[in-house]
N, C-alpha and C. Protein backbone atom coordinates (compact mmCIF):
# COMPACT_ATOMS: atom_id res chain seq x y z
N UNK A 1 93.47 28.70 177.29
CA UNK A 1 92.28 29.20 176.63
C UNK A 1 91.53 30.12 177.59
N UNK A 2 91.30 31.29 177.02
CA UNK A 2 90.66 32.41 177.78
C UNK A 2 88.96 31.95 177.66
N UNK A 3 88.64 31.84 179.32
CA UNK A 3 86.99 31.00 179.49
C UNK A 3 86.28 32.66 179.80
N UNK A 4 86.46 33.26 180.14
CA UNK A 4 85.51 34.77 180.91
C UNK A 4 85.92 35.87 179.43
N UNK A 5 85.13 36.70 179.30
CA UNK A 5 84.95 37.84 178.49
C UNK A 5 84.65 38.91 179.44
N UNK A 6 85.22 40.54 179.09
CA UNK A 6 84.42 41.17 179.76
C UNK A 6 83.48 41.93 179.07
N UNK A 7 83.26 43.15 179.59
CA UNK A 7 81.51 43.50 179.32
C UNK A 7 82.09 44.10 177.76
N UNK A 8 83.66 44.96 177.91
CA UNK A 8 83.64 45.56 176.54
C UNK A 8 84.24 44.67 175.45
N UNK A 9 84.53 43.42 176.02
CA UNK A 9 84.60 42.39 174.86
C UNK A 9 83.27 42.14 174.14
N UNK A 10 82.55 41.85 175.11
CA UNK A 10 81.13 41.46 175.07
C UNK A 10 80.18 42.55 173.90
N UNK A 11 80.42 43.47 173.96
CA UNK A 11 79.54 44.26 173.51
C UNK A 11 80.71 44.83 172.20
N UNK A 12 81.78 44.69 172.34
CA UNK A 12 82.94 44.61 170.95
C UNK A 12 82.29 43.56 169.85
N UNK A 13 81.92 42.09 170.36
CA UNK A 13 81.57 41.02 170.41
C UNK A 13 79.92 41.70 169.34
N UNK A 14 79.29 41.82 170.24
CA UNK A 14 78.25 42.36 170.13
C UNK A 14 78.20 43.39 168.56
N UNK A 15 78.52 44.10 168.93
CA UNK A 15 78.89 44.97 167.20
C UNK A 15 79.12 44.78 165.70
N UNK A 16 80.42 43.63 166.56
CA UNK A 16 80.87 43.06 165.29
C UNK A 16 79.86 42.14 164.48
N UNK A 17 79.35 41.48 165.61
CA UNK A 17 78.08 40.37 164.76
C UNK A 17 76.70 41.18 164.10
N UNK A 18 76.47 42.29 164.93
CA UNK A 18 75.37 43.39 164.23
C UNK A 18 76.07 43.87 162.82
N UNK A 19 77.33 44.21 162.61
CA UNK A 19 77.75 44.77 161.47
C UNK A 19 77.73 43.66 160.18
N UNK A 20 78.06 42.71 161.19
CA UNK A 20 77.92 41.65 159.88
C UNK A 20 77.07 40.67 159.85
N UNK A 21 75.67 41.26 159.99
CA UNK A 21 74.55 41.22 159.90
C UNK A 21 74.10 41.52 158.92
N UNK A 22 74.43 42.67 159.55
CA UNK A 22 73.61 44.32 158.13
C UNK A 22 74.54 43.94 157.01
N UNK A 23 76.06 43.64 156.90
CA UNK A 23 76.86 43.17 155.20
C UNK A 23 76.10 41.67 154.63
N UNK A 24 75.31 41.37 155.74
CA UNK A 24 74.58 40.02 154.74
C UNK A 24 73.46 40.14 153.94
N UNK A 25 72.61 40.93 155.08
CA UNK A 25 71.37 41.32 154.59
C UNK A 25 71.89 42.61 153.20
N UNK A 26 72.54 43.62 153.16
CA UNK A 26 72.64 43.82 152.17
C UNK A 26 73.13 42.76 151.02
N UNK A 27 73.63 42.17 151.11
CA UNK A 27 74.51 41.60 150.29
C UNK A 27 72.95 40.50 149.42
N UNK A 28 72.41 39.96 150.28
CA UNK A 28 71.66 39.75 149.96
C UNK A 28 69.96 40.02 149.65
N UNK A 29 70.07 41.69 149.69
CA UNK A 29 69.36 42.39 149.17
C UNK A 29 69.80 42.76 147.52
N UNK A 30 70.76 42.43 147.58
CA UNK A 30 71.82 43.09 146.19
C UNK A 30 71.58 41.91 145.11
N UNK A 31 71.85 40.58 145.62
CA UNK A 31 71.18 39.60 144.84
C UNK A 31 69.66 39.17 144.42
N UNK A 32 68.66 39.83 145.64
CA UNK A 32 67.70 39.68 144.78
C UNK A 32 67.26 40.57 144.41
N UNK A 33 67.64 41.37 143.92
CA UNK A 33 67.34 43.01 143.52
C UNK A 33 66.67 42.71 141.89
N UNK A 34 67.35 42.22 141.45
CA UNK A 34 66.74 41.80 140.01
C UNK A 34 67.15 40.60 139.48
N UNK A 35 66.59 39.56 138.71
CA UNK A 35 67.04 38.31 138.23
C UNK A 35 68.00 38.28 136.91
N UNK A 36 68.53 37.78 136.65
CA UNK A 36 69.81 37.54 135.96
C UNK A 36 69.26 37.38 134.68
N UNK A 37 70.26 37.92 133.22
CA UNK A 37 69.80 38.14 131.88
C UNK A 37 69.68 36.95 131.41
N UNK A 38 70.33 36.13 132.11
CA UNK A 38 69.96 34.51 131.59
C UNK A 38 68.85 33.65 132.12
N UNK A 39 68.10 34.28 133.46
CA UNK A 39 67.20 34.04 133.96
C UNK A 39 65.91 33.90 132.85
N UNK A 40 66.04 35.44 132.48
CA UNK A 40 64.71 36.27 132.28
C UNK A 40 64.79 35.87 130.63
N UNK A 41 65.62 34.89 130.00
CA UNK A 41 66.10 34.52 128.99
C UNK A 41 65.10 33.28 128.81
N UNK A 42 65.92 32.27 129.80
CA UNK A 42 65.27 30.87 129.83
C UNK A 42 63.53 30.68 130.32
N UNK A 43 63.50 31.94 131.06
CA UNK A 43 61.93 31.93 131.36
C UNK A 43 61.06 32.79 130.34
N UNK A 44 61.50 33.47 129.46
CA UNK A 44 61.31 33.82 128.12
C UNK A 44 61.04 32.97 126.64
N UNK A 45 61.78 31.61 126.96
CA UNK A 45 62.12 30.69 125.89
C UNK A 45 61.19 29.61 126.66
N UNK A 46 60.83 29.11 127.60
CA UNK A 46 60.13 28.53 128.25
C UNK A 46 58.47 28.69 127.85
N UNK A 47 58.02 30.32 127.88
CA UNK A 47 56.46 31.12 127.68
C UNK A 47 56.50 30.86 126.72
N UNK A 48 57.65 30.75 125.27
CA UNK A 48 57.36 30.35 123.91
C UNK A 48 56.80 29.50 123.39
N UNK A 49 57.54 28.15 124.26
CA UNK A 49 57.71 26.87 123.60
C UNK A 49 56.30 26.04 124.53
N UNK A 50 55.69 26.84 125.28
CA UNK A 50 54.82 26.09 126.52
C UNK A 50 52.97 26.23 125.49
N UNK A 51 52.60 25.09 125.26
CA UNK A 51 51.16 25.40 124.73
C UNK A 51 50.50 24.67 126.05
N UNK A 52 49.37 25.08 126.23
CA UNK A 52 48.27 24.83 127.03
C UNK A 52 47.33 24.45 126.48
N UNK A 53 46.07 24.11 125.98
CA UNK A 53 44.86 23.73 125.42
C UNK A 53 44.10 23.41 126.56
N UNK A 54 42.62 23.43 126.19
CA UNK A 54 41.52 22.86 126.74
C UNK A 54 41.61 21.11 126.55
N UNK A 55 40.98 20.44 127.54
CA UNK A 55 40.64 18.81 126.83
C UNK A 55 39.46 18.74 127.37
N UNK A 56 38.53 17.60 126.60
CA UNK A 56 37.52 17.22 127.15
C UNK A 56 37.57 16.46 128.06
N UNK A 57 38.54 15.60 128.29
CA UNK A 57 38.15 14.20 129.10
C UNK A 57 39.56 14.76 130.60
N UNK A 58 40.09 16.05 130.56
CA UNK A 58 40.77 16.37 131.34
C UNK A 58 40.75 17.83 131.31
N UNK A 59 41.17 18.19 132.45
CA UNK A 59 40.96 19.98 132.21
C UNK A 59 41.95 20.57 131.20
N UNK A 60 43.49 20.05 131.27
CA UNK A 60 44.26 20.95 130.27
C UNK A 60 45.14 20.17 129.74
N UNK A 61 45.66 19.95 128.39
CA UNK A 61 46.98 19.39 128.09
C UNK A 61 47.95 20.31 128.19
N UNK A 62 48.97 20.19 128.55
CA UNK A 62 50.91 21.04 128.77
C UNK A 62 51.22 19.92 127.66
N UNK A 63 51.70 20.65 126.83
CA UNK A 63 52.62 20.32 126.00
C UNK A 63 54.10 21.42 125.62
N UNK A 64 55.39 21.04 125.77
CA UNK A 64 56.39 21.87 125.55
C UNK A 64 57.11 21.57 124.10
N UNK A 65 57.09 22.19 123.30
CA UNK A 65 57.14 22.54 122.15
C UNK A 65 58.64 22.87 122.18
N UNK A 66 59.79 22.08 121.76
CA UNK A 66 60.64 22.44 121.42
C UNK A 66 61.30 22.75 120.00
């Protein structure tokens, strides 16, 4: 097993982990770029079915209305 590196391993070394850096961070710039049609679906069907009200003896009832 090779224990020493040299400087242009090192900085070979070095590159490779910066490059695949930057393919993560894009990659995961790419995913949150916009939320998914089934996302924006279920959180759509969610605002429908969701009532809120005033109460007297508490500040609000949530009730989900299916």
């Amino acid at each position: 097993m090779k224990n020493t590196f040299t400087i242009l391993e090192i900085q070979q070394l070095q590159k490779e982990e910066e490059h695949l850096i930057h393919l993560a961070d894009e990659f995961n710039e790419s995913l949150l770029a916009e939320p998914s049609e089934n996302a924006i679906s279920n959180i759509l069907a969610y605002s429908k079915a969701l009532s809120v009200r005033p109460s007297e003896s508490i500040e609000f009832i949530e009730v989900l209305n299916n």
